[in-house]
N, C-alpha and C. Protein backbone atom coordinates (compact mmCIF):
# COMPACT_ATOMS: atom_id res chain seq x y z
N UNK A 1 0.84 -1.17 0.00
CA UNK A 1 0.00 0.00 0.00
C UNK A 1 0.89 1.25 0.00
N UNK A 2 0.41 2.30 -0.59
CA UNK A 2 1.33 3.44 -0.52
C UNK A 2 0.15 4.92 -0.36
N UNK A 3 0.36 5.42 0.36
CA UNK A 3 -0.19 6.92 0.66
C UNK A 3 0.56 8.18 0.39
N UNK A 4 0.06 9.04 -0.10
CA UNK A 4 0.39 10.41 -0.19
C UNK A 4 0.16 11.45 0.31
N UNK A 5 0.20 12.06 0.70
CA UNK A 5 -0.30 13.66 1.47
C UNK A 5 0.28 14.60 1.90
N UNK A 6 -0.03 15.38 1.75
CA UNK A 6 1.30 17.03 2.56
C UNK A 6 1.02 17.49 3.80
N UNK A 7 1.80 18.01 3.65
CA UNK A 7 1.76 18.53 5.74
C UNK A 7 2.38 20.19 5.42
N UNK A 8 2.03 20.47 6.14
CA UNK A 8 2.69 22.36 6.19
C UNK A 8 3.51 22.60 7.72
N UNK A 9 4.70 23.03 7.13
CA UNK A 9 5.54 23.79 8.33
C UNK A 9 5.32 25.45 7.91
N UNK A 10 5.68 25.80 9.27
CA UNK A 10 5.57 27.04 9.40
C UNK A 10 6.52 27.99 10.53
N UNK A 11 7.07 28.37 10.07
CA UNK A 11 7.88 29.26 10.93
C UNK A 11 7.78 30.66 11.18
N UNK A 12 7.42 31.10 12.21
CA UNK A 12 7.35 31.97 12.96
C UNK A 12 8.60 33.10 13.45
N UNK A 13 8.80 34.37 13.03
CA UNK A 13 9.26 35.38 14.15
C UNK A 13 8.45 36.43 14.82
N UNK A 14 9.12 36.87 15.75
CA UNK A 14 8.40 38.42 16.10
C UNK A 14 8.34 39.34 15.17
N UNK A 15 9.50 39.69 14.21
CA UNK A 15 9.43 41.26 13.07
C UNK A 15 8.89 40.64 11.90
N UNK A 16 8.95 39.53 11.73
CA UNK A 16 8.07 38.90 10.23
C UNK A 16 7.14 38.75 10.15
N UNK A 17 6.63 38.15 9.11
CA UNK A 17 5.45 37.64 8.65
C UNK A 17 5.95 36.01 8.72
N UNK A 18 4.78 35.07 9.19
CA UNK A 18 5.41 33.41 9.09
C UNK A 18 5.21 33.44 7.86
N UNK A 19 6.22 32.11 7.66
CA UNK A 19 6.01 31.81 6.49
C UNK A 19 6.15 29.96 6.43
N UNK A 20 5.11 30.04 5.60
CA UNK A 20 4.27 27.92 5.10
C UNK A 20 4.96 27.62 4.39
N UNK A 21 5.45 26.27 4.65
CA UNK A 21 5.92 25.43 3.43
C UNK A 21 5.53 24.48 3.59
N UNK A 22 4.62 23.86 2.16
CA UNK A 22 4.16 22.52 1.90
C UNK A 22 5.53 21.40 1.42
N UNK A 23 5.06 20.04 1.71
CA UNK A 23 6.00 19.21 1.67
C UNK A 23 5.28 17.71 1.09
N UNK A 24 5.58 17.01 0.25
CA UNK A 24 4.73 16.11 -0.35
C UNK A 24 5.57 15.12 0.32
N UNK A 25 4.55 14.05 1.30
CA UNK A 25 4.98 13.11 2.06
C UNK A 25 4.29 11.57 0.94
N UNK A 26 5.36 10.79 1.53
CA UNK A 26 4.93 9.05 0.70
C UNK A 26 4.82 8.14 1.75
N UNK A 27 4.26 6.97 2.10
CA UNK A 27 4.18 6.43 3.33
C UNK A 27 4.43 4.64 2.48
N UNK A 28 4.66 3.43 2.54
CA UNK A 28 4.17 2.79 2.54
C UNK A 28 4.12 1.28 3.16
N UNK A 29 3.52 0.14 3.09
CA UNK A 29 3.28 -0.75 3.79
C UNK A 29 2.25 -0.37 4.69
N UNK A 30 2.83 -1.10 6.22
CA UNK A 30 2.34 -1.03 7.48
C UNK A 30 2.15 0.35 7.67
N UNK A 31 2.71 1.35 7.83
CA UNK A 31 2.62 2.80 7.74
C UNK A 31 1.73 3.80 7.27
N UNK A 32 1.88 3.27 5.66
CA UNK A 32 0.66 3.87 4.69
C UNK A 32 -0.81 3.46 5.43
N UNK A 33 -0.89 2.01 5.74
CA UNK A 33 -1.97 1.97 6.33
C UNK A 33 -2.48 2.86 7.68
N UNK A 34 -1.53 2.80 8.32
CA UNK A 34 -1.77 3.73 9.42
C UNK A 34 -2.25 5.40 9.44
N UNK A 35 -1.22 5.47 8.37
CA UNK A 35 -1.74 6.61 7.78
C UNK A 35 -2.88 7.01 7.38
N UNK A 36 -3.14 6.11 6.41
CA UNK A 36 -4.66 6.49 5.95
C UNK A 36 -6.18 6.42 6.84
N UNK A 37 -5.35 5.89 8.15
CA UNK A 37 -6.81 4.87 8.95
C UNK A 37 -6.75 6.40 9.90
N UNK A 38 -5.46 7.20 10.41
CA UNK A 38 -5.86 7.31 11.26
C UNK A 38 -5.70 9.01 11.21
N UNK A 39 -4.83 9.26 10.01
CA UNK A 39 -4.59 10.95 10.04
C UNK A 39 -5.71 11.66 9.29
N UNK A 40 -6.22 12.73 9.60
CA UNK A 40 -7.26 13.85 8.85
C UNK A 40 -6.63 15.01 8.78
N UNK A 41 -6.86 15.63 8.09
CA UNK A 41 -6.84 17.21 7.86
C UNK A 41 -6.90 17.97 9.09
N UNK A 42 -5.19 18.43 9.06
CA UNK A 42 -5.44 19.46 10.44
C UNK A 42 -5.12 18.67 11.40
N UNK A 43 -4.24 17.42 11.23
CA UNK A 43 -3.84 16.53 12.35
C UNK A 43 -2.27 17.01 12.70
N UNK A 44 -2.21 17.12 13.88
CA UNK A 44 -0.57 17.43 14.09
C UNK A 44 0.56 16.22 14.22
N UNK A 45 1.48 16.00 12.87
CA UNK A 45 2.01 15.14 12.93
C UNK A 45 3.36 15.50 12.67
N UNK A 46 4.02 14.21 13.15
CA UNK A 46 6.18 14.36 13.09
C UNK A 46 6.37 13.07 12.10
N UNK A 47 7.16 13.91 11.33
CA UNK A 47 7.54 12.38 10.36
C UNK A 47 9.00 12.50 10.29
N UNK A 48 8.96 11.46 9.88
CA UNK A 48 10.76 11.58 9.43
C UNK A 48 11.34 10.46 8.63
N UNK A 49 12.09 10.72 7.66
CA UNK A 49 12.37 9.83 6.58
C UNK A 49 13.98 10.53 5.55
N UNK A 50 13.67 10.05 4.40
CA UNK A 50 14.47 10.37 3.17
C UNK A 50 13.41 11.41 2.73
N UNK A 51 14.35 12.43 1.76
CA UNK A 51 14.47 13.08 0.91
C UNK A 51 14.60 12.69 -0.79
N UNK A 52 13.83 12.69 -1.67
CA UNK A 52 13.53 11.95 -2.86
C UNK A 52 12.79 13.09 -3.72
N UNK A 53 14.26 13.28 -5.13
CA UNK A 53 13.24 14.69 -6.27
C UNK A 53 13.40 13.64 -7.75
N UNK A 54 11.97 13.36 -7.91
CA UNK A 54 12.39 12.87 -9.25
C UNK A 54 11.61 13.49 -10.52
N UNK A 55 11.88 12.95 -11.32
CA UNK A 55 11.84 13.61 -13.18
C UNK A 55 11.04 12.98 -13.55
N UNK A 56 10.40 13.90 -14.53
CA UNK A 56 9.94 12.99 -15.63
C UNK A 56 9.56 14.00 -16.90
N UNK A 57 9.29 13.55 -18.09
CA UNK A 57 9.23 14.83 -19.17
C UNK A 57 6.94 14.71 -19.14
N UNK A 58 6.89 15.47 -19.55
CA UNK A 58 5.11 15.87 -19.48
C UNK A 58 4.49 15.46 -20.74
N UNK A 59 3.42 15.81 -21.24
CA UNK A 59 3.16 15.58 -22.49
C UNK A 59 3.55 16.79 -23.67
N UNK A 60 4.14 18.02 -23.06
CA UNK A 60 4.43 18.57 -24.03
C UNK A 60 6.00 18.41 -24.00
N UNK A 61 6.54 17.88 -23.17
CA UNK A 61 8.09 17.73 -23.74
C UNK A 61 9.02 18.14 -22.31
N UNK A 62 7.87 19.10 -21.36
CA UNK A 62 8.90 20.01 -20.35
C UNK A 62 9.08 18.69 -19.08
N UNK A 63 10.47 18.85 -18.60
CA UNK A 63 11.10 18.48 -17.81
C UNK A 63 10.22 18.96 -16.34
N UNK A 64 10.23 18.06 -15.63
CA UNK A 64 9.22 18.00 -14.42
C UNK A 64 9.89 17.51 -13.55
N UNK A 65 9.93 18.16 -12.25
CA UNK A 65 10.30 17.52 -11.16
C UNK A 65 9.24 17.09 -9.70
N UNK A 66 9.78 16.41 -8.93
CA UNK A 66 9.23 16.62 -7.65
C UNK A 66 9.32 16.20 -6.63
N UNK A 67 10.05 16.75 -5.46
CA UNK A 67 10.45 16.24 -4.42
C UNK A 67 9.74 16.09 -3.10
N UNK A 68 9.77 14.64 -2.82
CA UNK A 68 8.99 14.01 -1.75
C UNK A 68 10.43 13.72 -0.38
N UNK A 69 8.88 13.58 0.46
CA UNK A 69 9.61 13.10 1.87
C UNK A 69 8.97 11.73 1.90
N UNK A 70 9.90 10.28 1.58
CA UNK A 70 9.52 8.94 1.75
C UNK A 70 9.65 8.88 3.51
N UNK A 71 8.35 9.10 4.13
CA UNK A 71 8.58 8.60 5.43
C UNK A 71 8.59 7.06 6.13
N UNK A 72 9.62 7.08 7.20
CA UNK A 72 9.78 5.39 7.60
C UNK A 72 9.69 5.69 9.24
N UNK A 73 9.09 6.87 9.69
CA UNK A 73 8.69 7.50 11.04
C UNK A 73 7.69 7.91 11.03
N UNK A 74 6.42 7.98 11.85
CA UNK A 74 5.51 8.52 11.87
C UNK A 74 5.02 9.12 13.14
N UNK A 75 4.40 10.15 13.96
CA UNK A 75 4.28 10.02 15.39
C UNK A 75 2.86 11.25 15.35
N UNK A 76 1.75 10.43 15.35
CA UNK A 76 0.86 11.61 15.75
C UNK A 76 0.59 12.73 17.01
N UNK A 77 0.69 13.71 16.81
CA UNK A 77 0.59 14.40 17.90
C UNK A 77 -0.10 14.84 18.47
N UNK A 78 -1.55 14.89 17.81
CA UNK A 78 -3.05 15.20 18.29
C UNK A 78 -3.12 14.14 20.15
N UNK A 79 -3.60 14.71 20.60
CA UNK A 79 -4.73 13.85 21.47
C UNK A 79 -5.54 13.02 21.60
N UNK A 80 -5.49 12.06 21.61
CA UNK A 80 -6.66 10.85 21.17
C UNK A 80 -8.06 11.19 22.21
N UNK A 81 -9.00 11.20 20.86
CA UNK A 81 -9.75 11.70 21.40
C UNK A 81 -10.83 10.60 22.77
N UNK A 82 -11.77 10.86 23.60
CA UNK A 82 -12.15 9.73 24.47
C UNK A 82 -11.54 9.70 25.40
N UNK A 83 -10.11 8.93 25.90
CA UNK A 83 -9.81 8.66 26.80
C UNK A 83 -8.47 9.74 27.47
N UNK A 84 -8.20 10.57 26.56
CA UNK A 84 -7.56 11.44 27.08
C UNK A 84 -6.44 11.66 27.20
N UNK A 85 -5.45 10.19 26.52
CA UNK A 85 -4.37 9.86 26.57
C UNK A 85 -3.88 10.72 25.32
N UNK A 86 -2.25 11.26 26.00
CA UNK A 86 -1.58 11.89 24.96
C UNK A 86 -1.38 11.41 23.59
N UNK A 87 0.02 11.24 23.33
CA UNK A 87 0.96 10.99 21.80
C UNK A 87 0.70 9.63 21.46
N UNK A 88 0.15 8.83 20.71
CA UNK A 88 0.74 8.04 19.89
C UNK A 88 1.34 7.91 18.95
N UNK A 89 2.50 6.75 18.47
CA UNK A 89 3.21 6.78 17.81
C UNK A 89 3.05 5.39 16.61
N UNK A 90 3.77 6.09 15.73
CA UNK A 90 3.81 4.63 14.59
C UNK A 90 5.04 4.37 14.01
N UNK A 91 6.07 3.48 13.42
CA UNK A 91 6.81 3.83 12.38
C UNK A 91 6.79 2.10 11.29
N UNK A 92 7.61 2.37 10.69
CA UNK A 92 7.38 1.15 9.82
C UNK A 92 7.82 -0.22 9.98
N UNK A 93 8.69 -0.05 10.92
CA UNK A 93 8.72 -1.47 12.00
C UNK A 93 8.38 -2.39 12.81
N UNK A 94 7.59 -1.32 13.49
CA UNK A 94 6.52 -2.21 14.19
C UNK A 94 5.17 -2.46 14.07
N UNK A 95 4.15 -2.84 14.81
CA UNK A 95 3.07 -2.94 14.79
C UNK A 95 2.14 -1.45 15.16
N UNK A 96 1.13 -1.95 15.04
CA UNK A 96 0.52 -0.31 15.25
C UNK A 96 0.45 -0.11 16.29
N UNK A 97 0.09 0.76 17.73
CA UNK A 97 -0.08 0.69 18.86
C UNK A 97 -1.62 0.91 19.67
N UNK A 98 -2.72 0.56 18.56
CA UNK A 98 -3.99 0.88 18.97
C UNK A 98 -4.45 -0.16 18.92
């Protein structure tokens, strides 16, 4: 299984304006699944992985790129909702923890 989705960082000063950066994340296996079962829009998450920009030409000829984050870490940071318990975590090694 393989999942896709972006996440936004954002950095913050006092004299600036923040500023967003989107990031195209890849998940897959055990992971992807997790992913898809358990993250929504607006979920606060930590990933961590490789760095991956690849090519390809389009249908009119132009050279295309695009660089992903293949994650093999996952760690949600929301609150589970119900029982009140903090962080859970996932990565692609183990089992899920729910």
């Amino acid at each position: 299984m393989v999942v896709k989705f972006s996440i936004a960082t954002t950095e913050k000063w006092k004299d600036k304006d923040p500023v967003t950066e989107w990031h195209n994340i890849v998940a897959f296996g055990k992971l992807a699944e997790i992913c898809s079962e358990y993250l929504k829009k607006g979920s606060l998450v930590y990933v961590e992985g490789k760095i991956q920009t690849r090519s390809w030409d389009d249908k009119e000829g132009k050279k295309r790129f695009k660089t992903e984050i293949l994650i093999n870490t996952m760690k949600m940071l929301d609150k589970k909702k119900g029982n009140g318990k903090g962080e859970h975590d996932a990565d692609g090694d183990e089992e899920a923890p729910f």
